[in-house]
Every structure is written in C-alpha cells, then in structure tokens.
Protein backbone atom coordinates (compact mmCIF):
# COMPACT_ATOMS: atom_id res chain seq x y z
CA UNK A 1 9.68 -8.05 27.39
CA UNK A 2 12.33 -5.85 25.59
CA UNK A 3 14.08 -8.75 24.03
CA UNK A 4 11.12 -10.48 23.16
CA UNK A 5 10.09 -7.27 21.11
CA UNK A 6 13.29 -6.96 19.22
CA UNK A 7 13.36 -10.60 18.20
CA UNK A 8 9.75 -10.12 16.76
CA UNK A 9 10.94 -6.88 14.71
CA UNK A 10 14.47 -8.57 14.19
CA UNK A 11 12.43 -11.82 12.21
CA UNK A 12 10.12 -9.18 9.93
CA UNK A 13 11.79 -9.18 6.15
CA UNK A 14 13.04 -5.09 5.36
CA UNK A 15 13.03 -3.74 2.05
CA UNK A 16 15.50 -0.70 1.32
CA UNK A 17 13.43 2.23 -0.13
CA UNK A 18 15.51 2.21 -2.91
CA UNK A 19 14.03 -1.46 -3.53
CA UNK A 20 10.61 -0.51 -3.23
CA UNK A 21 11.29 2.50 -5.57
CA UNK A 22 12.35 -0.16 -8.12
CA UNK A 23 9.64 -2.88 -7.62
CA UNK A 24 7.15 0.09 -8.50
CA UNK A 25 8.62 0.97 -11.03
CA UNK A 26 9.34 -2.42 -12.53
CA UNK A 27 5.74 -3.75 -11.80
CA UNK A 28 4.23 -0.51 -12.69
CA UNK A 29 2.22 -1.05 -9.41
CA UNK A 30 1.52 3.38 -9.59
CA UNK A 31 1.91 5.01 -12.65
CA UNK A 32 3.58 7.34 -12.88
CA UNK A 33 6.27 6.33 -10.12
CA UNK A 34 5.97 7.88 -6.67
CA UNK A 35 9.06 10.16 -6.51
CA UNK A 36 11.76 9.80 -4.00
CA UNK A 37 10.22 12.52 -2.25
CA UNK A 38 7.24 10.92 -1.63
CA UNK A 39 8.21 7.69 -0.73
CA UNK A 40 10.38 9.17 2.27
CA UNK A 41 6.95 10.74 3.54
CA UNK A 42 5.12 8.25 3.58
CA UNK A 43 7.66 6.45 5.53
CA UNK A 44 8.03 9.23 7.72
CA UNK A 45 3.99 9.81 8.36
CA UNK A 46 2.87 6.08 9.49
CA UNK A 47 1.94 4.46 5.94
CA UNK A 48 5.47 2.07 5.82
CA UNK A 49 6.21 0.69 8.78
CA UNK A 50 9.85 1.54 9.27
CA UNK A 51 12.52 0.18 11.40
CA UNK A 52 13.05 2.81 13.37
CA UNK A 53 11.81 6.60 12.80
CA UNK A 54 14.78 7.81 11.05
CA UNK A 55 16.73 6.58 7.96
CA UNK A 56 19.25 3.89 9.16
CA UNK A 57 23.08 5.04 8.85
CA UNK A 58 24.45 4.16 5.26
CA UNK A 59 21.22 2.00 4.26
CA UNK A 60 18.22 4.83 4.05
CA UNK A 61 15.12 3.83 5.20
CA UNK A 62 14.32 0.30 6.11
CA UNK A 63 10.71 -1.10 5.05
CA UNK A 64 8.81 -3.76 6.68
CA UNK A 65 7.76 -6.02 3.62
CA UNK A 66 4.24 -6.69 4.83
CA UNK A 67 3.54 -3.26 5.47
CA UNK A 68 4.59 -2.62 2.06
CA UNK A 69 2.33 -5.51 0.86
CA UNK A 70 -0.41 -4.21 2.80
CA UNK A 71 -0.20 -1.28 0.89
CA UNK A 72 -0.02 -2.44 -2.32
CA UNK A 73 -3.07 -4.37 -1.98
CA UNK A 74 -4.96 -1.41 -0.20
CA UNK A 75 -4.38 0.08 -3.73
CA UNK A 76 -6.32 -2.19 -5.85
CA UNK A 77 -9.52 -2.50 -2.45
CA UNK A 78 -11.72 -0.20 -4.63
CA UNK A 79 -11.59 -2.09 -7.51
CA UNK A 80 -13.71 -5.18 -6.19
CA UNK A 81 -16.71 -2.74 -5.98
C-alpha cells in the first residue's frame, strides 16, 4: 500500500515556491504580491499541498500544481455571485 501511495504523489506535477511567487506576480493573479513570508505559511498551514511538511533540501518548498490551481480558482468563487 506504501508503494502504491508514493507512485500516486511521485506522478502529481510540483511547482517550486519560488515559481509560484513568479506566476503571481507575472499574472497579477493577487495584487499586490503575497510576500515570501506568506507564501511559506500557507504552505506550512494546509492551503498548498506540499510534498512533504518541511522545505525539501536545496529546492524550498515543493507545491502540488493542482492544489495551487485549486486555489487560484477559489479566488475568483465569489465573483460568479
């Protein structure tokens, strides 16, 4: 069951946070720009998924693209109303 688990994780896409810090700011998805500060919590408190629940040596934090999808579209939810 163990290896079945880590093949599902090991076939999710990662972002670095350092990528996601960029995409925001290129796309101007939150303006102004979460700082880095920020971003680390909400990896840290559930709102990324994260591989892991501490940085990874050398890279930083590793994102799960969908949940970083997820959250960009949770942003604009209110707006259909």
């Amino acid at each position: 069951m163990k290896a079945l688990e880590q093949a599902l994780h090991a076939s999710r896409a990662t972002l670095r946070l350092t990528e996601i810090d960029r995409l925001i700011r290129k796309h101007r998805i939150v303006v102004p720009p979460l700082c880095r500060q920020t971003l680390i919590h909400m990896c840290e408190d559930g709102t990324f998924e994260t591989v892991g629940t501490a940085p990874v040596r050398k890279l930083g934090w590793l994102v799960y693209e969908d949940s970083f999808l997820k959250w960009v579209k949770s942003l604009g939810s209110g707006l259909d109303e």
